[in-house]
C-alpha atoms as a PDB file:
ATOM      1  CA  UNK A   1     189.120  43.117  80.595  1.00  0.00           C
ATOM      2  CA  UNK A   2     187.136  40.676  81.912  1.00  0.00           C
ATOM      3  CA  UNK A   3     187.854  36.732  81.319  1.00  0.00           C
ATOM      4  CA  UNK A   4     184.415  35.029  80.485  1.00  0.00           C
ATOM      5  CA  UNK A   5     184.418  30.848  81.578  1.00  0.00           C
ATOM      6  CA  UNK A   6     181.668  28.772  80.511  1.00  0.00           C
ATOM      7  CA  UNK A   7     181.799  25.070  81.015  1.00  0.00           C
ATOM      8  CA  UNK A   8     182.877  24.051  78.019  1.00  0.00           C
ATOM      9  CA  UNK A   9     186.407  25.658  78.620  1.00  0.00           C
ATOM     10  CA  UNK A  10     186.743  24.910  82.548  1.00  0.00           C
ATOM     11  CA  UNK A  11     189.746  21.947  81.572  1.00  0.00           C
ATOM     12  CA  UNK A  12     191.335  24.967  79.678  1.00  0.00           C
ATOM     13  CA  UNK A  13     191.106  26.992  82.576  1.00  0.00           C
ATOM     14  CA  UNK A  14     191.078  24.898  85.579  1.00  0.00           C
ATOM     15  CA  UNK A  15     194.192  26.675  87.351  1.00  0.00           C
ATOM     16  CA  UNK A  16     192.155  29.940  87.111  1.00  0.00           C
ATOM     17  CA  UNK A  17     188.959  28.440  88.312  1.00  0.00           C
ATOM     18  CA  UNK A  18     191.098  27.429  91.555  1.00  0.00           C
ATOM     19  CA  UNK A  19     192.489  30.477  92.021  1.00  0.00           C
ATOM     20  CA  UNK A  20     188.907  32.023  91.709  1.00  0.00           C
ATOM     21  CA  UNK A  21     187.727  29.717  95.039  1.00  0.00           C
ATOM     22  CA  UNK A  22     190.894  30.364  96.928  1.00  0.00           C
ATOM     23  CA  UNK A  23     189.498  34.136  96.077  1.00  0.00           C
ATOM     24  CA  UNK A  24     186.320  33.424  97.550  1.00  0.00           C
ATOM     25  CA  UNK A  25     187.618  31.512 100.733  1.00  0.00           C
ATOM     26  CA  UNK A  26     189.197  35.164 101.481  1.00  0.00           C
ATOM     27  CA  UNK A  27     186.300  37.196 100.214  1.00  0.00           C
ATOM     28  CA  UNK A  28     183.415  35.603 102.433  1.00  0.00           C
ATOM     29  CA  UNK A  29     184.988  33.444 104.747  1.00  0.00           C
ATOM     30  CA  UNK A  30     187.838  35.393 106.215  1.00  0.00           C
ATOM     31  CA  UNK A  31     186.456  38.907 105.508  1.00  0.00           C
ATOM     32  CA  UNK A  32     182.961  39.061 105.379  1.00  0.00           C
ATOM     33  CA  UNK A  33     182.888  35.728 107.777  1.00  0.00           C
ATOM     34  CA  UNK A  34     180.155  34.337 106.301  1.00  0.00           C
ATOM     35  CA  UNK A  35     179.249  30.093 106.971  1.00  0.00           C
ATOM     36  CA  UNK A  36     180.551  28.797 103.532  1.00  0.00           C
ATOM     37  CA  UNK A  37     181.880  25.753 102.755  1.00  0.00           C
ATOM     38  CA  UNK A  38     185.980  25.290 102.439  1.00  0.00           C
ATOM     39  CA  UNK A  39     188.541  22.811 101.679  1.00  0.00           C
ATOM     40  CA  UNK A  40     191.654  23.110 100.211  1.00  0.00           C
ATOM     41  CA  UNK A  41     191.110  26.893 101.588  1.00  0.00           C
ATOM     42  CA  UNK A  42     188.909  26.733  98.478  1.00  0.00           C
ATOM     43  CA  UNK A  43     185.168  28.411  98.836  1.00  0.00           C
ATOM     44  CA  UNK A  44     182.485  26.427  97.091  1.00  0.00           C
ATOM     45  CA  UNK A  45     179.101  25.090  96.889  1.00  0.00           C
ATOM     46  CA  UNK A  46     177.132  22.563  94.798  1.00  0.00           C
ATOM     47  CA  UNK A  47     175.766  25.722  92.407  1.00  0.00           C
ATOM     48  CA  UNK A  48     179.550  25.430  91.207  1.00  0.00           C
ATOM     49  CA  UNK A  49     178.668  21.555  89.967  1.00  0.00           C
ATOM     50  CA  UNK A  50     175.609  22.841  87.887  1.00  0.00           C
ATOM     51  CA  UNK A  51     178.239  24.102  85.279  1.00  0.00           C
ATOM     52  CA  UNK A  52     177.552  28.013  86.076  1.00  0.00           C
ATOM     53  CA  UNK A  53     179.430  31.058  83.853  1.00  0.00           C
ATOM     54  CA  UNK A  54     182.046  32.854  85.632  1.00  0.00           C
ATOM     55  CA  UNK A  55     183.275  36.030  84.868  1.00  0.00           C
ATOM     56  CA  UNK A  56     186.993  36.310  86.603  1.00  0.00           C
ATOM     57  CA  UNK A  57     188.474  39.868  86.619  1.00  0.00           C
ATOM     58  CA  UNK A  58     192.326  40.114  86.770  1.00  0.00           C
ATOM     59  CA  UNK A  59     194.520  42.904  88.642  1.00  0.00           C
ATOM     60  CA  UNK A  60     198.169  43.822  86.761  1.00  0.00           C
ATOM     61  CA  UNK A  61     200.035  41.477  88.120  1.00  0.00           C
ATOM     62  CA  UNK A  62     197.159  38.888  86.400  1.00  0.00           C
ATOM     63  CA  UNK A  63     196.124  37.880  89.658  1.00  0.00           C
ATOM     64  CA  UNK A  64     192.364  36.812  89.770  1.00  0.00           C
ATOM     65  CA  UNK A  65     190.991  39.416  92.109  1.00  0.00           C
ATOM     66  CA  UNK A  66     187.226  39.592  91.154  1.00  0.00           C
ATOM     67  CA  UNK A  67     184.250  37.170  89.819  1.00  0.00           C
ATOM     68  CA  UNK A  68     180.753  36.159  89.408  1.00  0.00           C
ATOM     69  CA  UNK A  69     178.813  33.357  88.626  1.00  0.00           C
ATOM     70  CA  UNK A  70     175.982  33.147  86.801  1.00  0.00           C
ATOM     71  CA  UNK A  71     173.330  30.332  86.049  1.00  0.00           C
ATOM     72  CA  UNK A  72     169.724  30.269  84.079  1.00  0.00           C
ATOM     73  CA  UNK A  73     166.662  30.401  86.516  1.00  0.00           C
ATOM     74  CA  UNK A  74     164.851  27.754  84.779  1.00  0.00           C
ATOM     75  CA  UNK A  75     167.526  25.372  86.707  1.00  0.00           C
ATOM     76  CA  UNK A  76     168.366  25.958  90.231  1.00  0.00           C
ATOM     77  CA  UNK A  77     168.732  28.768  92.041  1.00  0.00           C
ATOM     78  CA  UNK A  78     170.028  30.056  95.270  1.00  0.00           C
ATOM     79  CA  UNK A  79     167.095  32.209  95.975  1.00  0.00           C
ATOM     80  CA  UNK A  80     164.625  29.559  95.426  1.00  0.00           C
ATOM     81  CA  UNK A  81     166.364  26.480  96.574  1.00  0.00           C
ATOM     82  CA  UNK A  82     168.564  28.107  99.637  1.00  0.00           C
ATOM     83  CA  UNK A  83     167.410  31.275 100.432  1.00  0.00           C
ATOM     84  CA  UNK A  84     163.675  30.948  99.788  1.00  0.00           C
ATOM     85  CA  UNK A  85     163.142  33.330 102.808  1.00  0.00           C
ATOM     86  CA  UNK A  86     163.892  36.046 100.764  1.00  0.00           C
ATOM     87  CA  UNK A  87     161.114  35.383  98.000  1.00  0.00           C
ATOM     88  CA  UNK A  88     158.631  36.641 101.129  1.00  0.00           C
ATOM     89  CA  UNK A  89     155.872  34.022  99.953  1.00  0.00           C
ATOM     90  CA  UNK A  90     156.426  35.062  96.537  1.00  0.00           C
ATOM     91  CA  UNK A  91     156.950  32.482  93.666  1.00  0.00           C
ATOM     92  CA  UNK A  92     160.363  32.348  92.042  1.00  0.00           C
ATOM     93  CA  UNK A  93     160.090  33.911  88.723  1.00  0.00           C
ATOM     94  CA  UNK A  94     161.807  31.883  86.279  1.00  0.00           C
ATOM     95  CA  UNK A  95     162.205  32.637  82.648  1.00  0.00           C
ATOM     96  CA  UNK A  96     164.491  32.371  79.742  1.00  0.00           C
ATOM     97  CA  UNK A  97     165.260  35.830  80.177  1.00  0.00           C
ATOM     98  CA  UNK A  98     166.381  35.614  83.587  1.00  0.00           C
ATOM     99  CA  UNK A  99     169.616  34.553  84.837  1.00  0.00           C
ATOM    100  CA  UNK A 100     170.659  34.289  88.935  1.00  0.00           C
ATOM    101  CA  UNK A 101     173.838  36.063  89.905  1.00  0.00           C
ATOM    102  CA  UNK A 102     175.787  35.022  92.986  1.00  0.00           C
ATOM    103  CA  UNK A 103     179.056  34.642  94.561  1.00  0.00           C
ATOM    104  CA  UNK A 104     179.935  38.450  93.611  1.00  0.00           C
ATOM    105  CA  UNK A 105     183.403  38.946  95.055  1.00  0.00           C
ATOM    106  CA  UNK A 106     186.310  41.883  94.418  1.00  0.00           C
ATOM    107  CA  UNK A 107     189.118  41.510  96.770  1.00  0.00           C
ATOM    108  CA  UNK A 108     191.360  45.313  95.600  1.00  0.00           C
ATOM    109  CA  UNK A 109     193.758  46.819  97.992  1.00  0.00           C
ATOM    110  CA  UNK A 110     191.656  50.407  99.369  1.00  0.00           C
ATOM    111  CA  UNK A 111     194.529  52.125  97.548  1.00  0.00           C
ATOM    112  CA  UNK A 112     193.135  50.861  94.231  1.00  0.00           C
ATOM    113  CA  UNK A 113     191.810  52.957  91.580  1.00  0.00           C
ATOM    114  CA  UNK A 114     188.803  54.746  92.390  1.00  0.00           C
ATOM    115  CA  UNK A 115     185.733  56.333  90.077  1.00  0.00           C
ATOM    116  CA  UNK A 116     182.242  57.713  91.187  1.00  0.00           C
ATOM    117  CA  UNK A 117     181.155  57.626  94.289  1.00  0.00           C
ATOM    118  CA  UNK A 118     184.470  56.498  95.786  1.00  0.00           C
ATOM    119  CA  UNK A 119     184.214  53.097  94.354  1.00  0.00           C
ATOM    120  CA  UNK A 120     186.800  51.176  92.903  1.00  0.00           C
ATOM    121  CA  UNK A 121     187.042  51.038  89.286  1.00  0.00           C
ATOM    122  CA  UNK A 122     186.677  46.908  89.673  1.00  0.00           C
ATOM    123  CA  UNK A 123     183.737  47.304  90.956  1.00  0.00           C
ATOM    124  CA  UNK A 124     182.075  49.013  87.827  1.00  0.00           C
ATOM    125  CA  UNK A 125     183.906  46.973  85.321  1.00  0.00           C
ATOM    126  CA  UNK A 126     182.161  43.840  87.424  1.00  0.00           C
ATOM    127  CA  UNK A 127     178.531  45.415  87.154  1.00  0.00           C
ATOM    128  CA  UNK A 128     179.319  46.478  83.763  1.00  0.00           C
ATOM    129  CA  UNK A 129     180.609  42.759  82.799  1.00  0.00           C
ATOM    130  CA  UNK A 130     177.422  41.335  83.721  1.00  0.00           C
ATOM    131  CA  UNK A 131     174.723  43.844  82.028  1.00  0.00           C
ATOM    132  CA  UNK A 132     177.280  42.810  79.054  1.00  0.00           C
ATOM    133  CA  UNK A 133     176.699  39.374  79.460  1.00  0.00           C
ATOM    134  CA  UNK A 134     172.855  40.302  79.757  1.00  0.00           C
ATOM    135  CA  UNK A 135     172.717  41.642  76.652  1.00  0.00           C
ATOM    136  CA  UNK A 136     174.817  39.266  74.771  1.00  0.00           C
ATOM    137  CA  UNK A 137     172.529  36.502  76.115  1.00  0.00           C
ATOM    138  CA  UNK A 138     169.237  38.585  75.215  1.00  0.00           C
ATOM    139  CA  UNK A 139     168.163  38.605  79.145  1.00  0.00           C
ATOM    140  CA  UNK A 140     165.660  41.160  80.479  1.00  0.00           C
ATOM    141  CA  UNK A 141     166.740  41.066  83.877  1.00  0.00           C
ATOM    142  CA  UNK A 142     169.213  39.442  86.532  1.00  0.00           C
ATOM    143  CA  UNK A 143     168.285  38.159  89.837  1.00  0.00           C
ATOM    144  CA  UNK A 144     170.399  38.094  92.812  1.00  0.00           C
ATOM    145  CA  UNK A 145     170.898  37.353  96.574  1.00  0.00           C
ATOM    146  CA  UNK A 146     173.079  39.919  98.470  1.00  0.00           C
ATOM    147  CA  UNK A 147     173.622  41.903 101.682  1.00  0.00           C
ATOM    148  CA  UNK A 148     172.309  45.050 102.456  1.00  0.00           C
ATOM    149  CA  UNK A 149     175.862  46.340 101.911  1.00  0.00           C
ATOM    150  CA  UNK A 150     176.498  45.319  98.145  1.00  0.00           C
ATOM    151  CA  UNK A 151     172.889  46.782  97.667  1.00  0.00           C
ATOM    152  CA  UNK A 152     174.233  50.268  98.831  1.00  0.00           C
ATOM    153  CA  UNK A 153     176.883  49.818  96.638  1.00  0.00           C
ATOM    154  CA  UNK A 154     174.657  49.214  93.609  1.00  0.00           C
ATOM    155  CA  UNK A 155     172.340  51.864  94.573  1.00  0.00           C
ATOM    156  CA  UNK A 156     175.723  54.135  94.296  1.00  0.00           C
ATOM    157  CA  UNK A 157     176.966  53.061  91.065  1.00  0.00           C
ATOM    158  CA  UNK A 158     173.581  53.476  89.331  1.00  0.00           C
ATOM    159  CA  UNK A 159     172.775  50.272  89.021  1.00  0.00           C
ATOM    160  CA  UNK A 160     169.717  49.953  91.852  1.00  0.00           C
ATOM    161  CA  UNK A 161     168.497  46.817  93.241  1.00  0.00           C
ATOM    162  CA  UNK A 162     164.859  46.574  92.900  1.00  0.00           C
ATOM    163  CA  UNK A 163     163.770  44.608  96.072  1.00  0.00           C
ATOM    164  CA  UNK A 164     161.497  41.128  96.302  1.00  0.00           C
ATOM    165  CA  UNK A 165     161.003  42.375  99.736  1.00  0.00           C
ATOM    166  CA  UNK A 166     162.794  43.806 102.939  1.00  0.00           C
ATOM    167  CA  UNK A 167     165.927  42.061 104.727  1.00  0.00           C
ATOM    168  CA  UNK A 168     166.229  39.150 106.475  1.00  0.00           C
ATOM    169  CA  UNK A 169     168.909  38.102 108.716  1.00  0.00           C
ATOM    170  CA  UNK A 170     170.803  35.253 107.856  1.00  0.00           C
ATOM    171  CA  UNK A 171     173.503  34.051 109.864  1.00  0.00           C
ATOM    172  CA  UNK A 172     175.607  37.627 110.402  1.00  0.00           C
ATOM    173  CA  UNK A 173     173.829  39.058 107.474  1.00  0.00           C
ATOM    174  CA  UNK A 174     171.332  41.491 106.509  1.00  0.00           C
ATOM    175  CA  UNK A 175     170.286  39.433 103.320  1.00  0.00           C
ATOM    176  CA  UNK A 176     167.994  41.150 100.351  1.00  0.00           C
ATOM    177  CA  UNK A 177     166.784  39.629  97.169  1.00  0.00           C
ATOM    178  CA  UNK A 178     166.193  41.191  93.627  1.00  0.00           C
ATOM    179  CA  UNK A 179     166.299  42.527  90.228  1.00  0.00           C
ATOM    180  CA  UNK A 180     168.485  44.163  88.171  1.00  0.00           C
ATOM    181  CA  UNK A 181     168.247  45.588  85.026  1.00  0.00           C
ATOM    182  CA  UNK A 182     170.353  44.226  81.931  1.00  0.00           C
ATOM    183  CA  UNK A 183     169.709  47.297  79.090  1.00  0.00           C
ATOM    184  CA  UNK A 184     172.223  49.222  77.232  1.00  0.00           C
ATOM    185  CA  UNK A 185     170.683  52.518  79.297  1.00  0.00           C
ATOM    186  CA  UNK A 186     171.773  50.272  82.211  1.00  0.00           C
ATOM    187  CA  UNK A 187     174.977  49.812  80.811  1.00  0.00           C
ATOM    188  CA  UNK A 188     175.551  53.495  79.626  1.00  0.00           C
ATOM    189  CA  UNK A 189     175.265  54.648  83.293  1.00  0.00           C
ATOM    190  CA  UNK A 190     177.943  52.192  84.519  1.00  0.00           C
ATOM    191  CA  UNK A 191     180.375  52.469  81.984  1.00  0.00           C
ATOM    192  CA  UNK A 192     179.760  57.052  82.674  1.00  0.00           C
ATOM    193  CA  UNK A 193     180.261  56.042  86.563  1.00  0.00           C
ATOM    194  CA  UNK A 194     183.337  53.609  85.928  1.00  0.00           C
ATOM    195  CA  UNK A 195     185.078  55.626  83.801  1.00  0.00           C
ATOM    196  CA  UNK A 196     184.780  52.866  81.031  1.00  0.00           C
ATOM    197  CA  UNK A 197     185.526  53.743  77.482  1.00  0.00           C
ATOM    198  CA  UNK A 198     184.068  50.395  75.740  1.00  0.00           C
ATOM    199  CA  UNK A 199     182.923  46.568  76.609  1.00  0.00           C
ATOM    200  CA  UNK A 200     184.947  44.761  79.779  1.00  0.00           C
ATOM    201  CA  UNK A 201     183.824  41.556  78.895  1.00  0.00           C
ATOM    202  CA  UNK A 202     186.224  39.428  76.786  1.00  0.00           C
ATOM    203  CA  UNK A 203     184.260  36.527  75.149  1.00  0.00           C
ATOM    204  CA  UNK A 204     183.089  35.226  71.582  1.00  0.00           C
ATOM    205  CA  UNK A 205     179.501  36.343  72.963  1.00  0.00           C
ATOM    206  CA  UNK A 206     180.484  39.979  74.358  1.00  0.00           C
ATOM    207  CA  UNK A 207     178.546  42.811  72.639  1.00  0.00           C
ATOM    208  CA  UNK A 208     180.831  44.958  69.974  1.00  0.00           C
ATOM    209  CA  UNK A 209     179.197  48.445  71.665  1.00  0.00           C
END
């Protein structure tokens, strides 16, 4: 299951919150080497002060080895306010029923389970956690700023990006923008791919089906 944190519990779940950045130091820093911000070996940036949702995934040992964060576009928003590049001249669609994800990050072993396509079983229950917090929260759609290599990844799991526009390079990265879709058809085909026999997400406001 997946552990849902809004900002009205982060005091009750501050030690997992830090364990969540020291995730992302080793996710994008020393993996994917991307220019991110650390101390403390600690990844964040100021999108974690505008009191975003996390969703923190857990291996068996309870280790926090997977998250996202997630924060209404009517606020700010990496794609507008960092990477406006990617809107290609476009405005930044904002709406009620539109929520940014960023800071996607699994760090499994490559011996973990696997499902469809070759991909770990994390990876689904991930996707799958946010479509679930899609439709708990009534959203139409979820924006996103990625690489070119989590877009392959979504494309595989049935879950396709639908592009803003092409790639841009950004720092050592091939960076796309988009949309995904948050509907229970949506969620059907990830929970088929994953494996998944019910809801990931474990929260007051997770969907019952």
């Amino acid at each position: 299951m997946l552990q849902l944190i809004t900002p009205d519990c982060y005091g009750e779940f501050a030690d997992d919150l830090t364990e969540m950045h020291k995730m992302r130091c080793r996710v994008f820093r020393d993996r994917l080497n991307w220019d991110v911000q650390v101390a403390d070996e600690m990844e964040r940036d100021h999108f974690d002060d505008l009191h975003p949702v996390y969703l923190l995934q857990r291996d068996h040992d309870g280790r926090v080895c997977g998250c996202a964060r997630l924060l209404p576009t009517l606020g700010p928003t990496m794609l507008r306010d960092t990477f406006p590049a990617l809107l290609h001249g476009e405005s930044m669609r904002a709406s009620p029923a539109i929520w940014e994800s960023s800071r996607f990050a699994l760090d499994v072993p490559e011996n973990a389970p696997q499902a469809a396509g070759g991909m770990a079983i994390g990876t689904y229950e991930l996707f799958a956690g946010l479509v679930e917090f899609g439709l708990a929260k009534r959203l139409r759609e979820i924006v996103t700023v990625t690489d070119v290599r989590l877009e392959r990844i979504l494309r595989r799991a049935s879950w396709p990006l639908r592009r803003i526009g092409p790639p841009v390079r950004i720092g050592n990265t091939q960076a796309v923008a988009g949309f995904l879709e948050v509907s229970r058809a949506a969620l059907q085909r990830l929970r088929n791919g994953g494996g998944l026999k019910g809801p990931v997400l474990w929260s007051p406001v997770a969907p019952q089906s």
